[in-house]
N, C-alpha and C. Protein backbone atom coordinates (compact mmCIF):
# COMPACT_ATOMS: atom_id res chain seq x y z
N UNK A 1 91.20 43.95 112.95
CA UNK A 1 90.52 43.32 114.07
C UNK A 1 90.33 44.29 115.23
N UNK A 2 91.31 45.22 115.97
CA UNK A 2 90.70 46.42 116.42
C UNK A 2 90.06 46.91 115.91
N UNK A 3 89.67 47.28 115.43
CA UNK A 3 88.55 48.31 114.80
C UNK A 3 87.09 47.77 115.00
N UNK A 4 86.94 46.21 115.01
CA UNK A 4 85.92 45.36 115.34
C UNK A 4 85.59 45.63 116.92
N UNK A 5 86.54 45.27 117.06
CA UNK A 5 87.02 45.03 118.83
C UNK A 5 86.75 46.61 119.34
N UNK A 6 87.22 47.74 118.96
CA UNK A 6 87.08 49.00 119.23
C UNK A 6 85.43 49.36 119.10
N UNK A 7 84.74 49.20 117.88
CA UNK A 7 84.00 49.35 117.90
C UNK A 7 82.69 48.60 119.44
N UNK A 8 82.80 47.14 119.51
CA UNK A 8 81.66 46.28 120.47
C UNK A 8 82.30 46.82 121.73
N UNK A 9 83.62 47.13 122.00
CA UNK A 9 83.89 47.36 123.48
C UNK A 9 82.62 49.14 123.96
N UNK A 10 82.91 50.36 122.66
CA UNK A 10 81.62 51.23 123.10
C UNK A 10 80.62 50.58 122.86
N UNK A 11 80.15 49.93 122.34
CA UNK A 11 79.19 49.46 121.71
C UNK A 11 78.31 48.91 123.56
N UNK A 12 79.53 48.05 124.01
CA UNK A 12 78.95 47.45 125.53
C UNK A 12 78.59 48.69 126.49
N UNK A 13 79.57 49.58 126.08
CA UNK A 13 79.80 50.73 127.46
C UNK A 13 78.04 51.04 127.28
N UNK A 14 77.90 51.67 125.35
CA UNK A 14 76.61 52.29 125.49
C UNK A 14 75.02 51.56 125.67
N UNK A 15 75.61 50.40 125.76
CA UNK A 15 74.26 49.33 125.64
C UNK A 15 74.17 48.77 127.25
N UNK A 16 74.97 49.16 128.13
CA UNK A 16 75.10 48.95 129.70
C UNK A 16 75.31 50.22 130.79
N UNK A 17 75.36 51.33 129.95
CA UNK A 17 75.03 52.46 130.98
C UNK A 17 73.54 53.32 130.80
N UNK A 18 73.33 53.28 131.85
CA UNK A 18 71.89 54.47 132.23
C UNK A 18 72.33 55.68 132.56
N UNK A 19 72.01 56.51 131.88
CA UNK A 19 71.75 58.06 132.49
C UNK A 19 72.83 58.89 131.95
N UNK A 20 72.97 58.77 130.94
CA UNK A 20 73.93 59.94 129.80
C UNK A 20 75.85 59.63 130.06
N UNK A 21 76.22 60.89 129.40
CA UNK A 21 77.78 60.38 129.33
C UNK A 21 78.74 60.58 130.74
N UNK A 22 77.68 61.54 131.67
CA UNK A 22 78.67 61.44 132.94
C UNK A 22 78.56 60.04 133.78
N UNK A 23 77.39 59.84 133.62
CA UNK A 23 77.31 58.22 134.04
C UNK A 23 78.03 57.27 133.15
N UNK A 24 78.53 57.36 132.49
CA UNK A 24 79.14 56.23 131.41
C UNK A 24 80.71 56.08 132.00
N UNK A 25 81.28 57.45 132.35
CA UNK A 25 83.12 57.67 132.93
C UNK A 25 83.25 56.40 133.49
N UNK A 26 82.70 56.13 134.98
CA UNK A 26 83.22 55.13 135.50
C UNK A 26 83.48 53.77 134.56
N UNK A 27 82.29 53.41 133.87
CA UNK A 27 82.65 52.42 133.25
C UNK A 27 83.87 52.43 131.91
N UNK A 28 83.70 53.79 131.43
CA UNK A 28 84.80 53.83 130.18
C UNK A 28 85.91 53.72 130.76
N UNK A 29 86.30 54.09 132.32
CA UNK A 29 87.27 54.22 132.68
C UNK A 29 87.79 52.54 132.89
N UNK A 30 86.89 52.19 133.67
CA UNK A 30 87.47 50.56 133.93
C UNK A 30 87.55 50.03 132.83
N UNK A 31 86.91 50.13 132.15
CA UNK A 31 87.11 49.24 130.97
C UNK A 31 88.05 49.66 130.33
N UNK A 32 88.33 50.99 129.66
CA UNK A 32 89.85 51.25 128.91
C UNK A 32 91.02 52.10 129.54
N UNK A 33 90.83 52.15 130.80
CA UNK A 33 91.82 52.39 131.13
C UNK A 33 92.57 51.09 131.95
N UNK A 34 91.98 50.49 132.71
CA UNK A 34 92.07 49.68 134.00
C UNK A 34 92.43 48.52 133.25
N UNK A 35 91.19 47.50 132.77
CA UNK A 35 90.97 46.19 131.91
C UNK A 35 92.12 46.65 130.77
N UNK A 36 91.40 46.87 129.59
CA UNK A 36 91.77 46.86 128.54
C UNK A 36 93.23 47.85 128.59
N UNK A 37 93.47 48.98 129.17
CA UNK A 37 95.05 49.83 128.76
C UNK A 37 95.23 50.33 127.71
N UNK A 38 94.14 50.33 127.25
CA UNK A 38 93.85 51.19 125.77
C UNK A 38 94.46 52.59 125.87
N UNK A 39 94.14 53.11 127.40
CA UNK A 39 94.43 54.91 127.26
C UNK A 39 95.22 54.74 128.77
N UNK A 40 96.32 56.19 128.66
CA UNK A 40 96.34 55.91 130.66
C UNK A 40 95.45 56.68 131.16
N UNK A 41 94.88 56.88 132.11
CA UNK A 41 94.07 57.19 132.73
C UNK A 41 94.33 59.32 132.84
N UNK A 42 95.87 59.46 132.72
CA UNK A 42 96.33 61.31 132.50
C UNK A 42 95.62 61.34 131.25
N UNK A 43 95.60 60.75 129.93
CA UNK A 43 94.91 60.90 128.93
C UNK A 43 93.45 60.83 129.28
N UNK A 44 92.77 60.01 130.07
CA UNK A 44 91.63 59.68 130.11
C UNK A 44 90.93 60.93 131.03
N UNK A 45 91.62 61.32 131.51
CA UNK A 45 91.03 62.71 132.00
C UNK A 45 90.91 63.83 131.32
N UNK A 46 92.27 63.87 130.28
CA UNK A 46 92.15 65.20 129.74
C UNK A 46 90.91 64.72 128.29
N UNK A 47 90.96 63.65 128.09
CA UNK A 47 89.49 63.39 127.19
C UNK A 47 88.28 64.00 128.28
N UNK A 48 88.32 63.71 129.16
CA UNK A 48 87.49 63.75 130.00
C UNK A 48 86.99 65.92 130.11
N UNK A 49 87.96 66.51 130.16
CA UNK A 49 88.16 67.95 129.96
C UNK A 49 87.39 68.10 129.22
N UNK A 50 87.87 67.60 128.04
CA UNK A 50 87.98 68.02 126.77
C UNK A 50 86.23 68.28 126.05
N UNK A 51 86.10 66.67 126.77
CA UNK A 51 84.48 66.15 126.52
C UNK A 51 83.49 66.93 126.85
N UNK A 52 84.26 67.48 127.94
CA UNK A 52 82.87 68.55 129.28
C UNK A 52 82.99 69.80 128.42
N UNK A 53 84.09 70.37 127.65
CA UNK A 53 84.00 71.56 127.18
C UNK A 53 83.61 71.67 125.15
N UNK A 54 83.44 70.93 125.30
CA UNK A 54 83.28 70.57 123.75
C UNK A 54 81.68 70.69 123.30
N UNK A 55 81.38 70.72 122.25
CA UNK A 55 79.70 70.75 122.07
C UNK A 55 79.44 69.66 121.89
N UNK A 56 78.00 68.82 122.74
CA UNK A 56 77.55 67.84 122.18
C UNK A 56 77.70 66.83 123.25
N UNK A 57 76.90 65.42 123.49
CA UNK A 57 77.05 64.98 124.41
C UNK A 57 77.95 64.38 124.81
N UNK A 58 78.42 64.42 125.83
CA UNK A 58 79.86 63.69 126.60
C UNK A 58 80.53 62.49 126.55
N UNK A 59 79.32 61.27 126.05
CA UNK A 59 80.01 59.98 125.70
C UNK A 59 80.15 59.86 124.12
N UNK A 60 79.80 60.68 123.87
CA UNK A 60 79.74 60.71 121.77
C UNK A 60 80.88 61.26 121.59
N UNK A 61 81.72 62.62 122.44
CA UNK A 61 83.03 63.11 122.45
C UNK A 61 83.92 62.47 122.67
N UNK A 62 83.37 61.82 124.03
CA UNK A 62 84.70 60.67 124.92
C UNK A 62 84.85 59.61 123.30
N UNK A 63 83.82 58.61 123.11
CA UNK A 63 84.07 58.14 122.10
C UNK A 63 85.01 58.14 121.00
N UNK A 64 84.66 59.53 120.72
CA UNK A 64 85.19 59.85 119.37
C UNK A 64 86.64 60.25 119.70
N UNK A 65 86.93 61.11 120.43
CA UNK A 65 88.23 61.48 121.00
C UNK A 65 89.19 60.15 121.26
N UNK A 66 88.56 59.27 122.13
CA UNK A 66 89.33 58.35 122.02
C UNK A 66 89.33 57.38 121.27
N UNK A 67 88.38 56.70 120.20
CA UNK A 67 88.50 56.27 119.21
C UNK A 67 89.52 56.57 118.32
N UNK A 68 89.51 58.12 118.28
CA UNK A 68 90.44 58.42 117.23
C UNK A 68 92.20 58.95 117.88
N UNK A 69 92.12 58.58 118.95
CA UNK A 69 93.56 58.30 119.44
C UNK A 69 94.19 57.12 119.61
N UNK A 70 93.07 55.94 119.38
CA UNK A 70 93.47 54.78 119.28
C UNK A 70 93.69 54.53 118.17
N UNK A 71 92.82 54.78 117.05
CA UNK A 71 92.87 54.67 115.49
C UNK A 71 92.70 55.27 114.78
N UNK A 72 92.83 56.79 114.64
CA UNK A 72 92.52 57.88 113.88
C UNK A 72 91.57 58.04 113.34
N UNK A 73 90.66 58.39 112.46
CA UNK A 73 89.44 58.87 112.14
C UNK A 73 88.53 58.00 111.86
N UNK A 74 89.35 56.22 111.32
CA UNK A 74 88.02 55.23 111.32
C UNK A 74 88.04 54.52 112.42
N UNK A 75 89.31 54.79 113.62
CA UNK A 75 88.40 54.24 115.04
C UNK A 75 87.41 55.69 115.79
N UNK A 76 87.63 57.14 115.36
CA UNK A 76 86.41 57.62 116.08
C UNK A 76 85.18 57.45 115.28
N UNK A 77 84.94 57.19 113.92
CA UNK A 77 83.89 56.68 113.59
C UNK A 77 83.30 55.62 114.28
N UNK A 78 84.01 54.56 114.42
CA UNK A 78 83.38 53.29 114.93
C UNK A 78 83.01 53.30 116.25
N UNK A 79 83.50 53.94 117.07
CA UNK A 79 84.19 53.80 118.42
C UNK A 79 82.28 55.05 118.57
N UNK A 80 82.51 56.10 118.15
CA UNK A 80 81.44 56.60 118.27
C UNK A 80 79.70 56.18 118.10
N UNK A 81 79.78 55.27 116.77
CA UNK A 81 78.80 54.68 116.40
C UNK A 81 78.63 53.87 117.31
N UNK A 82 79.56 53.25 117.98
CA UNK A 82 79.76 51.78 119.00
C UNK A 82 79.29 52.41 120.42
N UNK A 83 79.45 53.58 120.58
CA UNK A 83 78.24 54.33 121.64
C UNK A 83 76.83 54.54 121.25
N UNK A 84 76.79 55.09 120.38
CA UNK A 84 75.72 55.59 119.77
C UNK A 84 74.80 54.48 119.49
N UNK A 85 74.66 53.41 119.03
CA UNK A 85 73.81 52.49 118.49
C UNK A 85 73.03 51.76 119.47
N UNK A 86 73.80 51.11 121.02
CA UNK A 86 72.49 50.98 121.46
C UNK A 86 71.14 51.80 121.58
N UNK A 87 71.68 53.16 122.15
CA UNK A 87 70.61 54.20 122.59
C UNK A 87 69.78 54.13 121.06
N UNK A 88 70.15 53.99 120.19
CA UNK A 88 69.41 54.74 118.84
C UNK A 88 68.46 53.12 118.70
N UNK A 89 68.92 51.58 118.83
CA UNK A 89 68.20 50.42 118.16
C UNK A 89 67.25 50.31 119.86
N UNK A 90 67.64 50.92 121.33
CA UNK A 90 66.25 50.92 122.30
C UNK A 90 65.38 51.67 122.02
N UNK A 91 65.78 52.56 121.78
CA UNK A 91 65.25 53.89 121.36
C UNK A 91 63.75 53.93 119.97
N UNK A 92 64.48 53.32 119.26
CA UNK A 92 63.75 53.03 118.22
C UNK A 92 63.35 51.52 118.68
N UNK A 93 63.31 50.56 118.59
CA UNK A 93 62.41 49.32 119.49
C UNK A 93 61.16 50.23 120.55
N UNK A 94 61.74 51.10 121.40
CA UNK A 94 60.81 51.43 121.97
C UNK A 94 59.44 52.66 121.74
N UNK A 95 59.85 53.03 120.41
CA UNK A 95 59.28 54.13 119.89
C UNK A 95 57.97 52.70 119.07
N UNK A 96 58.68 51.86 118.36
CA UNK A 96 58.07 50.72 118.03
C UNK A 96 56.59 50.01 118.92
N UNK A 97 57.23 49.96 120.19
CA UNK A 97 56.05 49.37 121.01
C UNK A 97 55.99 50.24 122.77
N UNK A 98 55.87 51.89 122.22
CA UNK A 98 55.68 52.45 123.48
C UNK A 98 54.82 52.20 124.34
N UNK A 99 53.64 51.95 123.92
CA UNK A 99 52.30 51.56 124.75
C UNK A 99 52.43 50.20 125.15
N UNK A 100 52.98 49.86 124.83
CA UNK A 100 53.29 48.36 125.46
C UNK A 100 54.11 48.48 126.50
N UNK A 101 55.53 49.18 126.67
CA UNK A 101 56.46 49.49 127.57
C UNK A 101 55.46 50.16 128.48
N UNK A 102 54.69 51.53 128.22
CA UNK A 102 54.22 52.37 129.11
C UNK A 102 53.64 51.39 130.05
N UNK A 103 52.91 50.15 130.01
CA UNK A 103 51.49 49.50 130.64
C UNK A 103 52.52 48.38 131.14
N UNK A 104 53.38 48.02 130.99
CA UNK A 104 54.46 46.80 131.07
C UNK A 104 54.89 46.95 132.13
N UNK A 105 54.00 46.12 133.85
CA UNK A 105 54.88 46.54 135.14
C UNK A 105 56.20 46.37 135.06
N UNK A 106 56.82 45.06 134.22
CA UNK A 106 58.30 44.93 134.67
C UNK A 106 58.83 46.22 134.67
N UNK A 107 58.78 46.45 133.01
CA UNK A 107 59.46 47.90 132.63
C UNK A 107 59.38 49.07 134.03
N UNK A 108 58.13 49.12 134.01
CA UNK A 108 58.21 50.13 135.25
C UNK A 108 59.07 49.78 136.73
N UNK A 109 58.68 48.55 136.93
CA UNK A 109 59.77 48.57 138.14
C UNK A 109 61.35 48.24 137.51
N UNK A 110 61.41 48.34 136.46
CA UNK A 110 62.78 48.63 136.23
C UNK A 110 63.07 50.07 136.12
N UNK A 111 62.30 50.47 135.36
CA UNK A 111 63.19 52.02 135.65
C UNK A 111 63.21 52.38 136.91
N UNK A 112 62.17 52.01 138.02
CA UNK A 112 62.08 52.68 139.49
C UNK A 112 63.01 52.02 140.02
N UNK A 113 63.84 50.71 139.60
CA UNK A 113 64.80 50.50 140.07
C UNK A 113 66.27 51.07 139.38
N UNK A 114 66.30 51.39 138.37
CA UNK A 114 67.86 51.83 137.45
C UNK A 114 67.80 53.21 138.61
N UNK A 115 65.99 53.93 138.32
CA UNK A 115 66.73 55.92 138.46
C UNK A 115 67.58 55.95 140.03
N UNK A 116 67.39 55.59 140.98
CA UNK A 116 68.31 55.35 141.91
C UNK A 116 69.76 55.51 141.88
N UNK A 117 70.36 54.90 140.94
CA UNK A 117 71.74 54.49 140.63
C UNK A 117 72.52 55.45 140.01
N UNK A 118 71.85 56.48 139.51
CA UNK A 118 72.00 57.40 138.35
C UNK A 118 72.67 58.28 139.40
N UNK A 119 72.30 58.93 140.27
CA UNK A 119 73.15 60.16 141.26
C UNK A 119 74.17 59.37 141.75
N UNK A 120 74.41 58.06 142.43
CA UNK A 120 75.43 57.97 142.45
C UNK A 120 76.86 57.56 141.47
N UNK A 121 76.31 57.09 140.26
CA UNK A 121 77.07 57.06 138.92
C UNK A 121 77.55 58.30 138.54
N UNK A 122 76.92 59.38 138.65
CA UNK A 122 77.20 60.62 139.05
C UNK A 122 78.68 61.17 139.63
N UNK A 123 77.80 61.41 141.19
CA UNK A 123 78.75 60.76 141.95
C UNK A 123 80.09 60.39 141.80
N UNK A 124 80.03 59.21 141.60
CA UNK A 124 81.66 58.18 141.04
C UNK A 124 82.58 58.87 140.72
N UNK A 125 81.69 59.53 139.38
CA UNK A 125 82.27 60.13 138.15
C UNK A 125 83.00 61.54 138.54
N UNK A 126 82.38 62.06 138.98
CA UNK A 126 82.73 63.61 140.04
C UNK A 126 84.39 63.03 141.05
N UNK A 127 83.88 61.99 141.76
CA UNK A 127 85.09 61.66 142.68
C UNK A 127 86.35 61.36 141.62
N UNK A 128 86.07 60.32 141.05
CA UNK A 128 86.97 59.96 140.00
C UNK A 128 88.25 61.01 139.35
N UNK A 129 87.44 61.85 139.02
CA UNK A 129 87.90 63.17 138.50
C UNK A 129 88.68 64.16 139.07
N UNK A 130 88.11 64.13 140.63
CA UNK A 130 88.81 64.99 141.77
C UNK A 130 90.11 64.46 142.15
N UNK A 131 89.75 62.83 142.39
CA UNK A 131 90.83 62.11 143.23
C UNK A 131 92.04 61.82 141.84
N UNK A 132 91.44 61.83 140.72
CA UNK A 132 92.89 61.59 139.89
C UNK A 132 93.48 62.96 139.13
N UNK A 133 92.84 63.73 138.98
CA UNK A 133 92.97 65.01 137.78
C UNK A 133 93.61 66.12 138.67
N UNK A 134 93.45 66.05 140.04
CA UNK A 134 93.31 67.21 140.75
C UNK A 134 94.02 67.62 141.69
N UNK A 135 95.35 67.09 141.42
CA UNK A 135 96.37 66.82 142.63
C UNK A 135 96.90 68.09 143.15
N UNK A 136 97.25 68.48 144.37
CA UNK A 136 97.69 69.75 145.05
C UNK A 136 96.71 70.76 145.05
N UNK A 137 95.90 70.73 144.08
CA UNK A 137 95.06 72.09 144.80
C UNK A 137 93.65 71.96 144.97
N UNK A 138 93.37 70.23 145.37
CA UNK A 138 91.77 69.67 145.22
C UNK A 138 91.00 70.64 146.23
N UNK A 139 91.17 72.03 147.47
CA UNK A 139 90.62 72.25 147.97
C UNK A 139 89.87 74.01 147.01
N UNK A 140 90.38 73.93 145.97
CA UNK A 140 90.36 74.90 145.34
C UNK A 140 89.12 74.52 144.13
N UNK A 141 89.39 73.19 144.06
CA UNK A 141 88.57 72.48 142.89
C UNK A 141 87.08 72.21 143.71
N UNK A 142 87.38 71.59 145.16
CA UNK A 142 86.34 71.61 145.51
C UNK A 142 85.19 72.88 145.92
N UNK A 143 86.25 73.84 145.94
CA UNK A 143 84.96 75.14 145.88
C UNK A 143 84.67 75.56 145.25
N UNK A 144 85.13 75.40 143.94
CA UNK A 144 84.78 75.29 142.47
C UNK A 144 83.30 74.91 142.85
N UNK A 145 83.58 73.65 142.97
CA UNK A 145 82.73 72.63 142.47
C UNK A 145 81.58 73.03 143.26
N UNK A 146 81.28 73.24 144.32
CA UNK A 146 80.51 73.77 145.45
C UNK A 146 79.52 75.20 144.87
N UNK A 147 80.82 76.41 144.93
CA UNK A 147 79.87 77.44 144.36
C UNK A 147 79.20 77.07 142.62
N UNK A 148 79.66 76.50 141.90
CA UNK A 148 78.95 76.42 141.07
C UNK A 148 77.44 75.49 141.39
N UNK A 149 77.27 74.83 141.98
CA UNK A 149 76.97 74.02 141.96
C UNK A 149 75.71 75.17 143.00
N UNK A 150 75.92 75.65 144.07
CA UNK A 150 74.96 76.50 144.57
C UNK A 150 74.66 77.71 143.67
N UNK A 151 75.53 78.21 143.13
CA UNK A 151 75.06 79.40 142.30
C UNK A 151 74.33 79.24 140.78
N UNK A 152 74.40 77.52 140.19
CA UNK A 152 73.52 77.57 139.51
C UNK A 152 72.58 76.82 139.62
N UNK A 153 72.11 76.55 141.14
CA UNK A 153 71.05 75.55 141.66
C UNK A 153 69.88 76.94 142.62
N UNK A 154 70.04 77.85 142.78
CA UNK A 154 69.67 78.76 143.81
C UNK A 154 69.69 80.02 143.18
N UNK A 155 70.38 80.34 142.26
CA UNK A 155 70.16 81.76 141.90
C UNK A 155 70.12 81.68 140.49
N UNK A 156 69.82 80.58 139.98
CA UNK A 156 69.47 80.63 138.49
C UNK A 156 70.11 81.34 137.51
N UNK A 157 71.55 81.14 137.60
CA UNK A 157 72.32 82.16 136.81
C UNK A 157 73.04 80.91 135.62
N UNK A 158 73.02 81.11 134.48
CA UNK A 158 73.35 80.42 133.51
C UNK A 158 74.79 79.69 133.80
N UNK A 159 74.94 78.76 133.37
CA UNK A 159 76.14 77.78 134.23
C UNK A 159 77.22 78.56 133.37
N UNK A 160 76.89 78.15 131.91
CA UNK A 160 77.72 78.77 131.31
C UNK A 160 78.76 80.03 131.83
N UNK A 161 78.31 81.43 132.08
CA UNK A 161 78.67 82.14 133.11
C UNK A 161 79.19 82.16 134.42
N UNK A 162 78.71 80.79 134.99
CA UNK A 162 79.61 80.61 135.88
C UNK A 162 81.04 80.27 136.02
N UNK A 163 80.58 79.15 134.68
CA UNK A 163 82.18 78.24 134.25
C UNK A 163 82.49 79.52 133.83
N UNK A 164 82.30 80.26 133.02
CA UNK A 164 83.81 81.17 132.40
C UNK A 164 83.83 82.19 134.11
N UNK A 165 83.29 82.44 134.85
CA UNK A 165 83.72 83.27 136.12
C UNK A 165 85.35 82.43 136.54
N UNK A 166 84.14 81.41 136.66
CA UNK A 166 85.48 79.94 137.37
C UNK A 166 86.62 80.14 136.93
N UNK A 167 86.64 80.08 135.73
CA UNK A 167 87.92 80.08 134.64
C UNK A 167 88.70 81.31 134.72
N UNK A 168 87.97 82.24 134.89
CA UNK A 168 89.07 83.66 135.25
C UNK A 168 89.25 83.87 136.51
N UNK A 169 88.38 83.26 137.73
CA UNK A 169 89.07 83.35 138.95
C UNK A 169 90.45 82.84 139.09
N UNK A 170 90.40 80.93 138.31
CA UNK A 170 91.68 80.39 137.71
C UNK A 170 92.54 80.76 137.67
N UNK A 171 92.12 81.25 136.38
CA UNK A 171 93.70 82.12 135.93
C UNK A 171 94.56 83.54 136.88
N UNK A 172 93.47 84.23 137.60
CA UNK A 172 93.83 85.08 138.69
C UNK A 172 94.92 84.45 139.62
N UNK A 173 93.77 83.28 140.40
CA UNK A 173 94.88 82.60 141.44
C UNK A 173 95.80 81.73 140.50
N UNK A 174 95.95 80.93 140.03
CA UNK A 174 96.95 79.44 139.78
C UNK A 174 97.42 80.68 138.19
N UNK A 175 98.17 81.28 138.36
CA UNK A 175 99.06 81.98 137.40
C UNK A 175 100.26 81.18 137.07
């Protein structure tokens, strides 16, 4: 019966969030950490790490990672699919009747109303992370977060490169 239950709980996350897997945290968080107590929230961050450094998108990792710490390899199956399936049955519905969506005012003033919400889901997700993951040296994280954030918005230098700079400044200072 978990495994049911594991599966519809991503299943909701991915069929009720807009705008990819950093927008999804807040809600995975309330829901399995907060509500449900599925994970503690020190775990739910280092999924959270884990997710950002891993290949592939961020709520398909979170998923699977924690699927399969709840139930080993047939809860990250499910738990993943249980993300994965809304996006893939709108997705495909809407590939079905695009020209209909395209010309469809509601549709349109719905998305002009969701894209709004998306930077600060964002947002959330960023704070979230700072205020729980980041204790004693958040002024270090925040200039992290800052120069990357100008140096790959302004000088067009591959992020990638930045994060590994980041990572050996790291290890320089916090030895």
């Amino acid at each position: 019966m978990i495994l049911i239950r594991l599966f519809f709980e991503f299943f909701k996350i991915g069929l009720f969030t807009f705008g990819g897997g950093q927008a999804m945290l807040p809600i995975m968080q309330r829901e399995l950490v907060t509500n449900l107590h599925w994970i503690s929230m020190n775990n739910f961050l280092k999924f959270v790490s884990i997710a950002e450094v891993t290949p592939g998108p961020v709520a398909l990792n979170m998923g699977t990672f924690i699927g399969y710490e709840l139930h080993g390899i047939s809860g990250a199956i499910l738990s993943t699919g249980g993300v994965v399936a809304p996006s893939f049955l709108i997705i495909l519905l809407i590939a079905m009747l695009s020209k209909r969506f395209r010309e469809n005012k509601i549709y349109q003033a719905f998305m002009k109303g969701v894209r709004p919400v998306l930077p600060a889901l964002l947002v959330n997700a960023i704070y979230l992370i700072i205020l729980e993951g980041f204790e004693g040296i958040l002024p270090l994280y925040l200039m992290a977060i800052i120069t990357f954030l100008i140096i790959s918005r302004f000088k067009k230098i591959n992020p990638i490169l930045v994060l590994l700079g980041m990572g050996f400044i790291g290890i320089l200072i916090l030895k």
